[in-house]
N, C-alpha and C. Protein backbone atom coordinates (compact mmCIF):
# COMPACT_ATOMS: atom_id res chain seq x y z
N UNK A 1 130.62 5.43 -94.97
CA UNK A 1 130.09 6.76 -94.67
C UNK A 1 129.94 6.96 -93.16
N UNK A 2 129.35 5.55 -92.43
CA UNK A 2 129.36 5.89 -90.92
C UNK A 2 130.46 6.49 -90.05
N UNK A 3 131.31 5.63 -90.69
CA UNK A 3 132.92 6.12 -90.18
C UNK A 3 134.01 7.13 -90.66
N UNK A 4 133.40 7.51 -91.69
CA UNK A 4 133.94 8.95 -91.75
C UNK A 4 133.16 10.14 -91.36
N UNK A 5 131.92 9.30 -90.42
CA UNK A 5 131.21 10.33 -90.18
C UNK A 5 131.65 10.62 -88.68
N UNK A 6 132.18 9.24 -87.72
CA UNK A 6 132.54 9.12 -86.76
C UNK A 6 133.95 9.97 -86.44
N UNK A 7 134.44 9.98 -87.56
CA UNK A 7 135.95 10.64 -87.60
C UNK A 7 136.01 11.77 -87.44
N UNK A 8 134.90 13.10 -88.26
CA UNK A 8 134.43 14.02 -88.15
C UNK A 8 133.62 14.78 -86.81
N UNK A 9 133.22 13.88 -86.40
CA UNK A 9 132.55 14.25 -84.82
C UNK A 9 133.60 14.24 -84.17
N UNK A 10 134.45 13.23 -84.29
CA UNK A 10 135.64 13.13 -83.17
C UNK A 10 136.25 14.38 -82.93
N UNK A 11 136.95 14.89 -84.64
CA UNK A 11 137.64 16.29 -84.78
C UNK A 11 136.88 17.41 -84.47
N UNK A 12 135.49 17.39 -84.71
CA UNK A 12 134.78 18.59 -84.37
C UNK A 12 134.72 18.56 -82.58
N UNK A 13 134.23 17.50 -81.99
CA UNK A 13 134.54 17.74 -80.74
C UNK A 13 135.93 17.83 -79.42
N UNK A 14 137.03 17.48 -80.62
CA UNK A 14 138.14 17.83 -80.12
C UNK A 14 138.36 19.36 -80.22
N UNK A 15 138.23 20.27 -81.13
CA UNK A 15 138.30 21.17 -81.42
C UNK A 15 137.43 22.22 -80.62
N UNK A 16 136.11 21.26 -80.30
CA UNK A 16 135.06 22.34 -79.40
C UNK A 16 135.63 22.16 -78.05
N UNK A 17 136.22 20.93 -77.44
CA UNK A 17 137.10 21.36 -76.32
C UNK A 17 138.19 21.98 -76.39
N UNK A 18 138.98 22.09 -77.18
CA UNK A 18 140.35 23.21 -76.83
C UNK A 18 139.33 24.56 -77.12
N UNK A 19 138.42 24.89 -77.98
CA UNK A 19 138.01 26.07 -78.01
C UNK A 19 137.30 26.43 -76.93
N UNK A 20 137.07 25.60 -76.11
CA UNK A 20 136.04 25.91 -74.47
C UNK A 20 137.09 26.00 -73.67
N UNK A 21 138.20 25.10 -73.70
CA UNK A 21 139.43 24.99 -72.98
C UNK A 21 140.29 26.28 -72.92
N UNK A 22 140.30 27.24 -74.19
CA UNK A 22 141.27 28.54 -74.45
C UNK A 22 140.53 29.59 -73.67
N UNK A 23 139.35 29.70 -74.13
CA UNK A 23 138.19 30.49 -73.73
C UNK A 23 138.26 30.82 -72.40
N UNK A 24 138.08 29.58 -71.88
CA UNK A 24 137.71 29.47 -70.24
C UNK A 24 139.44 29.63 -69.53
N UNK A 25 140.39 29.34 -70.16
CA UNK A 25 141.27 29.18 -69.39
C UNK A 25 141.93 31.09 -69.33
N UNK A 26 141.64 31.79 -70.38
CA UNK A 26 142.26 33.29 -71.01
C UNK A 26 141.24 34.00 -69.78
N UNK A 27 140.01 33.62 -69.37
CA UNK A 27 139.14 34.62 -69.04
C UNK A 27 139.00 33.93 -67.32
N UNK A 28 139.27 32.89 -67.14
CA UNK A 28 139.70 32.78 -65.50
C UNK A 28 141.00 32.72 -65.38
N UNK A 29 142.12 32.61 -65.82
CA UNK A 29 143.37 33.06 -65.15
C UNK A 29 143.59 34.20 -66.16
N UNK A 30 143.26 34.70 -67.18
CA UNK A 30 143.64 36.35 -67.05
C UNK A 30 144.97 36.08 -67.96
N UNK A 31 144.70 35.18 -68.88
CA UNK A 31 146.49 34.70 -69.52
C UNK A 31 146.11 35.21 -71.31
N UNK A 32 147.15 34.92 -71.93
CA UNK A 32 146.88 35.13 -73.29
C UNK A 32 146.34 34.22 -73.91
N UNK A 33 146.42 34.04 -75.13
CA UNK A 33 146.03 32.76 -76.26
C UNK A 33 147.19 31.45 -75.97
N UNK A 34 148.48 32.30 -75.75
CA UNK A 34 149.04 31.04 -76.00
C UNK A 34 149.41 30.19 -74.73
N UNK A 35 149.38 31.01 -73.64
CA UNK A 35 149.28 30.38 -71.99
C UNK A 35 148.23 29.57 -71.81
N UNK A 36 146.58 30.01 -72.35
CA UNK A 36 145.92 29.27 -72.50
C UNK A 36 145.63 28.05 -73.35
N UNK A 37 146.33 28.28 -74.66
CA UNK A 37 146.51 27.13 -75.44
C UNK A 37 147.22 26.04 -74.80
N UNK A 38 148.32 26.31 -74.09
CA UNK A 38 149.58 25.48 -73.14
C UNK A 38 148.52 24.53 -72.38
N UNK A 39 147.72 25.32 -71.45
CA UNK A 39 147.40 24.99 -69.94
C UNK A 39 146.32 24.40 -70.98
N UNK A 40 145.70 24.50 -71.71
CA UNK A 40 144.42 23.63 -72.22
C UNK A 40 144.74 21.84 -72.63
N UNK A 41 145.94 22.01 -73.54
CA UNK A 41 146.92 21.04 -73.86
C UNK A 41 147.76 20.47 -72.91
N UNK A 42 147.84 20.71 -71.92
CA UNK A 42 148.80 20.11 -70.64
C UNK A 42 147.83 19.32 -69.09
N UNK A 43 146.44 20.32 -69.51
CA UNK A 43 145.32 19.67 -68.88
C UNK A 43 144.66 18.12 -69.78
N UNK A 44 144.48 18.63 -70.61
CA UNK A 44 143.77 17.63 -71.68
C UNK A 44 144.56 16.08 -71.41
N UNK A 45 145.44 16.55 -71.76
CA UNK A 45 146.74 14.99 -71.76
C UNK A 45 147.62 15.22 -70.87
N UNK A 46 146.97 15.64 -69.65
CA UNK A 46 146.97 15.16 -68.42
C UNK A 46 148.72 15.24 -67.71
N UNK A 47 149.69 15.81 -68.21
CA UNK A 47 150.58 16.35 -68.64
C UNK A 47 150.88 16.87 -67.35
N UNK A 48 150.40 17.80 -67.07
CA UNK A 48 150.85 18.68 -65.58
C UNK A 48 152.08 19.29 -65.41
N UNK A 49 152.65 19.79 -66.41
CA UNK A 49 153.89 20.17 -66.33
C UNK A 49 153.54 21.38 -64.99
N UNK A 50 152.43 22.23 -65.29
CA UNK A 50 152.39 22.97 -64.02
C UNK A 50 151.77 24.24 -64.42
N UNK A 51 150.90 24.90 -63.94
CA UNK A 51 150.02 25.86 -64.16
C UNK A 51 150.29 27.31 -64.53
N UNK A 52 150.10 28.03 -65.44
CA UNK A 52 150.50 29.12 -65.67
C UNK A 52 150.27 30.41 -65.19
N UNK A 53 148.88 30.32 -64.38
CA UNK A 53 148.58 31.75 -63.62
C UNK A 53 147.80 31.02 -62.04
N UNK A 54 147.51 31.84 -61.08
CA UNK A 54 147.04 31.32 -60.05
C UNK A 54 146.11 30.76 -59.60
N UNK A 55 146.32 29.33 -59.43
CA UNK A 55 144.90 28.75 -59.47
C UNK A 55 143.78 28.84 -58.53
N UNK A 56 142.83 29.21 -58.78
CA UNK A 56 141.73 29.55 -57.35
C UNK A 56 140.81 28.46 -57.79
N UNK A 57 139.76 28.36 -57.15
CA UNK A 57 138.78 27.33 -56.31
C UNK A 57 137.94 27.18 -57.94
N UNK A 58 137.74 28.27 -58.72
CA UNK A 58 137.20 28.12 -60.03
C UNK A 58 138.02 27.53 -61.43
N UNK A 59 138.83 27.98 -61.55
CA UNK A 59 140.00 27.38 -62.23
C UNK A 59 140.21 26.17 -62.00
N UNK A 60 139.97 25.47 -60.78
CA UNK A 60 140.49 23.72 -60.46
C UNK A 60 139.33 23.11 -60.84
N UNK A 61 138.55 23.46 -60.76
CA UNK A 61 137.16 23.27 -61.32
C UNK A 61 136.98 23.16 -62.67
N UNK A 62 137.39 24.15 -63.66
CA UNK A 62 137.36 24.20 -64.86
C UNK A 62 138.13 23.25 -64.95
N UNK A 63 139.75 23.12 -64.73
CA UNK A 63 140.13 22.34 -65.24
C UNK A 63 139.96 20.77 -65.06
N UNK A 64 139.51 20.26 -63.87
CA UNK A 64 138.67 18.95 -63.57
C UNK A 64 137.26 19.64 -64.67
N UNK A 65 136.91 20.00 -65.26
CA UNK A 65 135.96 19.72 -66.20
C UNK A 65 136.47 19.44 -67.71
N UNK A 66 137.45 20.18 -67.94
CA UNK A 66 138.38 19.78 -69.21
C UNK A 66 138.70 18.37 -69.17
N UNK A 67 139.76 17.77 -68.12
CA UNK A 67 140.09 16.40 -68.18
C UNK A 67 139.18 15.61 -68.26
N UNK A 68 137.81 15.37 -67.60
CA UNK A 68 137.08 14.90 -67.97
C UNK A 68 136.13 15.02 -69.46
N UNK A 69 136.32 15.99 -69.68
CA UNK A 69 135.20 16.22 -71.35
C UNK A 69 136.48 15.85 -72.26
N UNK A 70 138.06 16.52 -72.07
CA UNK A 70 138.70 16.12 -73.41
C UNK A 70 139.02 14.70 -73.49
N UNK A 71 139.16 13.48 -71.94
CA UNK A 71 139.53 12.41 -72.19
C UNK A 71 138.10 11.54 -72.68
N UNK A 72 137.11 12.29 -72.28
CA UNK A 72 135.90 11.80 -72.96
C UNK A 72 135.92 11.67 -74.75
N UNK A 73 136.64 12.79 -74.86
CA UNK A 73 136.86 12.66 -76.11
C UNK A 73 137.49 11.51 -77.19
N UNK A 74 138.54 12.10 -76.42
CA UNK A 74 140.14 11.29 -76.79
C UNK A 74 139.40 9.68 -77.04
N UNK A 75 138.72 9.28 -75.98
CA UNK A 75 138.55 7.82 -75.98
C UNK A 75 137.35 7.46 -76.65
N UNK A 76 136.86 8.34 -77.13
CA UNK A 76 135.30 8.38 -78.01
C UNK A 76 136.22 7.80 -79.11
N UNK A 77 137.17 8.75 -79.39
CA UNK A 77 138.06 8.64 -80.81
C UNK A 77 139.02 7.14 -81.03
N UNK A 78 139.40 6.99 -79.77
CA UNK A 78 140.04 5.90 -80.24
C UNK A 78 139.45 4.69 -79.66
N UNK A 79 138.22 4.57 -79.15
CA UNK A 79 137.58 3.33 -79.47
C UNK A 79 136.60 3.10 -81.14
N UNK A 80 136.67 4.10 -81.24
CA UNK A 80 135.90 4.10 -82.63
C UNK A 80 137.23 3.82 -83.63
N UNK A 81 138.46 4.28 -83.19
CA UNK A 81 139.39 3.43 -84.18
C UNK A 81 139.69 2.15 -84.05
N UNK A 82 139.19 1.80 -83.01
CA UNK A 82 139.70 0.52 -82.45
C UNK A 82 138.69 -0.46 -83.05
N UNK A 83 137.37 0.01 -83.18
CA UNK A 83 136.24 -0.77 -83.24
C UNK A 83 136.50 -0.83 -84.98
N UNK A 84 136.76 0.43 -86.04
CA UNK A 84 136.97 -0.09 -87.43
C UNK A 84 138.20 -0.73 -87.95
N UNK A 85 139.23 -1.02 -86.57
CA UNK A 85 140.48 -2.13 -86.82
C UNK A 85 139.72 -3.11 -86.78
N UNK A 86 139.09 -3.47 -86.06
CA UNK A 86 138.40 -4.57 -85.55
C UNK A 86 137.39 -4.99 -86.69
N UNK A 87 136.55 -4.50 -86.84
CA UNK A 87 135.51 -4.71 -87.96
C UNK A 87 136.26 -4.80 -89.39
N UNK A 88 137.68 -4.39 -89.74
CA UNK A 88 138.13 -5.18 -91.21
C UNK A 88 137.74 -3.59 -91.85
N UNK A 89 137.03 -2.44 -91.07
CA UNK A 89 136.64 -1.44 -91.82
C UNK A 89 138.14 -0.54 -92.09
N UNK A 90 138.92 -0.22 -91.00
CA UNK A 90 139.83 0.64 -91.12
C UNK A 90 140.34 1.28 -92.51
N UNK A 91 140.84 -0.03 -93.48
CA UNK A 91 141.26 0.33 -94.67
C UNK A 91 140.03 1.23 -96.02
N UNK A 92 138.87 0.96 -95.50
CA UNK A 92 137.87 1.54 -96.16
C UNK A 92 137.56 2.52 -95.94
N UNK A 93 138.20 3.54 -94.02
CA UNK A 93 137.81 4.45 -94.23
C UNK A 93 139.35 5.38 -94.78
């Protein structure tokens, strides 16, 4: 139960960063859903293919706050997979 409870936080807080990530990225560069979906996903995993609208002094900001909260994530998630490989739990959850 712990670890499918761990699994569930993971997804819910992956999800609350791309949804802070779309949000913030549509309403400081002024882009759509799916420019912002891009630049949320290209920030996150660190990707950089290259920015979609003009970045000013707030925007570099946001997005140094994304890389940091989504890789916070990312690695929440996969040390907690790492830790129920480890513990013999994996197959139980």
């Amino acid at each position: 139960m712990k670890n499918k409870r761990k699994f569930i936080v993971t997804i819910f807080l992956l999800v609350v960063v791309f949804i802070i990530g779309v949000t913030g990225y549509m309403k400081i560069l002024n882009v759509g859903f799916v420019d912002a979906l891009y630049m949320t996903v290209i920030t996150i995993s660190t990707v950089g293919y290259g920015e979609i609208g003009v970045m000013t002094d707030t925007s570099k900001l946001f997005s140094i706050f994304i890389i940091f909260l989504g890789l916070s994530v990312v690695t929440y998630g996969i040390t907690s997979l790492i830790s129920l490989f480890f513990e013999g739990e994996l197959k139980d959850a």
